[in-house]
C-alpha atoms as a PDB file:
ATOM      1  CA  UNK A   1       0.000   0.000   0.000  1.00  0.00           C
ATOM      2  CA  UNK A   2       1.777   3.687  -1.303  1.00  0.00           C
ATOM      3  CA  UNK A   3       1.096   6.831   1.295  1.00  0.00           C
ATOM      4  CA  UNK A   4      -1.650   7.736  -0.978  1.00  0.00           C
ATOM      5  CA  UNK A   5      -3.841   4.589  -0.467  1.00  0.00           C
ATOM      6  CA  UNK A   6      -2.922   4.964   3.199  1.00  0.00           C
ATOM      7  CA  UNK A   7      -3.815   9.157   3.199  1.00  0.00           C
ATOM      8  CA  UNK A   8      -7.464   8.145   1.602  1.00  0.00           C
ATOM      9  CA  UNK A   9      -8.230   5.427   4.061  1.00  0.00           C
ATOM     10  CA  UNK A  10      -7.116   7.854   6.624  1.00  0.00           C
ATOM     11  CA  UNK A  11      -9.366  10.583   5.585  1.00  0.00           C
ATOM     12  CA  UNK A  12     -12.272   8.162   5.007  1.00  0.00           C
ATOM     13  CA  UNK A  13     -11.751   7.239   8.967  1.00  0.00           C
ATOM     14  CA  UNK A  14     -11.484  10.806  10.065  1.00  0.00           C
ATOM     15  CA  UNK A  15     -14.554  11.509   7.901  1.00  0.00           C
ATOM     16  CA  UNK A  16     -16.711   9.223   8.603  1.00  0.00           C
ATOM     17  CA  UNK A  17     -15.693   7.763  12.073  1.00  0.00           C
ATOM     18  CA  UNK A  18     -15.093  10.807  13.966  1.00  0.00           C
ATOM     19  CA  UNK A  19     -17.089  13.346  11.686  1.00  0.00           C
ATOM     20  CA  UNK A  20     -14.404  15.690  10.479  1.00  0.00           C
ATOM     21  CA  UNK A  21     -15.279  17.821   8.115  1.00  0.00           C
ATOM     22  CA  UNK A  22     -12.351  17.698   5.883  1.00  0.00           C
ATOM     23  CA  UNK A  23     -11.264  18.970   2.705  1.00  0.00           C
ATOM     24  CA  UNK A  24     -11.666  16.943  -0.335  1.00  0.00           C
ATOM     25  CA  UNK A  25      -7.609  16.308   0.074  1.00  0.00           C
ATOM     26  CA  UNK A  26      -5.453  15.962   2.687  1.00  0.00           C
ATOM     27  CA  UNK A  27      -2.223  16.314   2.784  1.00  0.00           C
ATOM     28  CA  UNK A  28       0.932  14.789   3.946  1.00  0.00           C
ATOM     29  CA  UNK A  29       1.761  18.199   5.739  1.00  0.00           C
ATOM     30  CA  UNK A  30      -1.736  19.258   7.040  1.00  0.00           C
ATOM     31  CA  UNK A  31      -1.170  19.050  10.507  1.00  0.00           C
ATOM     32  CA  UNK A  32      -3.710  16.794  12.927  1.00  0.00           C
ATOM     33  CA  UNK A  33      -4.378  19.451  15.831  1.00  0.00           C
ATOM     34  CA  UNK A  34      -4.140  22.472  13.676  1.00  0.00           C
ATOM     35  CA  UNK A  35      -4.944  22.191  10.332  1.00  0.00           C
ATOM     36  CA  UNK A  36      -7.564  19.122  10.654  1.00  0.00           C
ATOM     37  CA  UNK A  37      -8.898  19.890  14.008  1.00  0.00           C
ATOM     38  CA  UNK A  38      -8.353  16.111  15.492  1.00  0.00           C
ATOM     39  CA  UNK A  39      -8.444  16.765  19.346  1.00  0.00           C
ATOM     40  CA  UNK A  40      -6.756  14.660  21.943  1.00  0.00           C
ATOM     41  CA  UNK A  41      -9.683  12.499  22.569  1.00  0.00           C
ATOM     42  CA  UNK A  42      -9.849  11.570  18.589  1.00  0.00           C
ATOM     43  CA  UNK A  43      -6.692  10.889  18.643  1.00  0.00           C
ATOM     44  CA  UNK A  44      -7.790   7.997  20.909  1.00  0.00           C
ATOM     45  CA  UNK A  45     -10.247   7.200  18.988  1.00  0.00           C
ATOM     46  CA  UNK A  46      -8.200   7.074  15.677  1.00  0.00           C
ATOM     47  CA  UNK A  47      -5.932   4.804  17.128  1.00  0.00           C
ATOM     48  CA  UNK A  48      -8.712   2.403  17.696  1.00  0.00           C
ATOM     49  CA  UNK A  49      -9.661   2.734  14.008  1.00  0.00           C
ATOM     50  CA  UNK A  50      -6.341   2.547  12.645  1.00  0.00           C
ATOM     51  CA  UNK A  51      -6.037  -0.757  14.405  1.00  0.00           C
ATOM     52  CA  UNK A  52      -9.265  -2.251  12.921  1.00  0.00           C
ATOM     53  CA  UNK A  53      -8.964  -0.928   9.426  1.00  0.00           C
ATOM     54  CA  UNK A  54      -5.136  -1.076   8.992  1.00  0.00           C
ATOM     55  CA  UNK A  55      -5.530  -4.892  10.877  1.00  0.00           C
ATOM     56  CA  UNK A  56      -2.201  -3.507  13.414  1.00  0.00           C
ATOM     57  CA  UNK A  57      -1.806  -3.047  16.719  1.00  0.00           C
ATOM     58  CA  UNK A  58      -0.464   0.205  18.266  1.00  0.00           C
ATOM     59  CA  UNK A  59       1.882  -0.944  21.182  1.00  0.00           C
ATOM     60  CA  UNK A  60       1.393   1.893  24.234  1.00  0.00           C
ATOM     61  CA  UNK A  61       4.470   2.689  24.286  1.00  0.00           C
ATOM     62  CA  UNK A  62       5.004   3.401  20.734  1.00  0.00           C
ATOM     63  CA  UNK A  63       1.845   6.539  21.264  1.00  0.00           C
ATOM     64  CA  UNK A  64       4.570   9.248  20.941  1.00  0.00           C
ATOM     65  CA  UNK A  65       3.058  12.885  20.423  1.00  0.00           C
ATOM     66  CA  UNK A  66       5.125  13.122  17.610  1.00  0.00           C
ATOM     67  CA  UNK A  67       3.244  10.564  16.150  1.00  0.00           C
ATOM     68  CA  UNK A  68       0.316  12.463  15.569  1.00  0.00           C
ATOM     69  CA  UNK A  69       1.953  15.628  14.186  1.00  0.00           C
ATOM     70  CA  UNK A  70       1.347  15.752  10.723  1.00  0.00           C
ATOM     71  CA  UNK A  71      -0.584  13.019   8.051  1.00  0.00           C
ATOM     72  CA  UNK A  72       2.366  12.090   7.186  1.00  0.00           C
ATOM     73  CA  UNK A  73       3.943  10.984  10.530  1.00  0.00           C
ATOM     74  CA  UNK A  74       0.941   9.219  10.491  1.00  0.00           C
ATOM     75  CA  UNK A  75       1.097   7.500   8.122  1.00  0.00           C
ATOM     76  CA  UNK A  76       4.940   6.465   8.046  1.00  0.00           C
ATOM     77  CA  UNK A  77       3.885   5.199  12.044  1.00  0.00           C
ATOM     78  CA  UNK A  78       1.217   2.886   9.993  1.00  0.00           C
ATOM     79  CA  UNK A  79       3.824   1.365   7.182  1.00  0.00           C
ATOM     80  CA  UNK A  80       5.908   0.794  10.142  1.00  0.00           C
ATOM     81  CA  UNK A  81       3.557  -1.219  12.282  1.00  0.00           C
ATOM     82  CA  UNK A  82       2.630  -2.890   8.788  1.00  0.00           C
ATOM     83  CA  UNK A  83       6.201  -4.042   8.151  1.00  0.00           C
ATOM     84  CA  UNK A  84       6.108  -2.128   5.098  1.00  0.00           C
ATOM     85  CA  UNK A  85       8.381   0.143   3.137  1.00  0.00           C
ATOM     86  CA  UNK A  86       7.232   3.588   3.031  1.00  0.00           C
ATOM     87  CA  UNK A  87       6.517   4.049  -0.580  1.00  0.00           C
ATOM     88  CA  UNK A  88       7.136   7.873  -1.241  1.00  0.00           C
ATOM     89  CA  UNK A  89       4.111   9.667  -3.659  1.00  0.00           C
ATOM     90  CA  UNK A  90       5.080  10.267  -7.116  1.00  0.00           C
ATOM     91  CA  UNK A  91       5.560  14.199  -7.442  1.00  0.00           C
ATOM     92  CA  UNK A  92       4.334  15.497 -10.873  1.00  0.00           C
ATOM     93  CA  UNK A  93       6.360  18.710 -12.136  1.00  0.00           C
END
């Protein structure tokens, strides 16, 4: 799975699961607490739905605050519980 499969399932969760309203795109930079208003009990929460959807468990003592910073420290923390190499997005110029 490439960060942008990963980005969309994220957003789906957000969306649906803990009714975001979020833009049609997010992106790797859009911060969680700032940009996409996630709060520290979604965060919670989204760790309970990236276990069921992403089929991983989040060890406690990997829930580092730095974790949750930005989509795409996100999503590099969810190729890494996966086991998988984090598969960069293609850039178009």
């Amino acid at each position: 799975m490439d960060k942008e499969q990963t980005i969309a399932q994220l957003r789906q969760v957000m969306s649906e699961q803990l009714e975001l309203a979020l833009p049609d795109v997010i992106k790797e930079e859009d911060r969680l607490y700032e940009d996409l208003n996630v709060d520290s009990i979604m965060v919670l929460q989204l760790v309970v739905y990236i276990e069921e959807v992403f089929n991983v468990t989040v060890p406690e003592e990997d829930l580092d605050p730095a974790v949750f910073q930005t989509v795409s420290s996100l999503v590099d923390f969810i190729h890494a519980l996966k086991g998988e190499p984090i598969a960069q997005v293609e850039t178009k110029s």
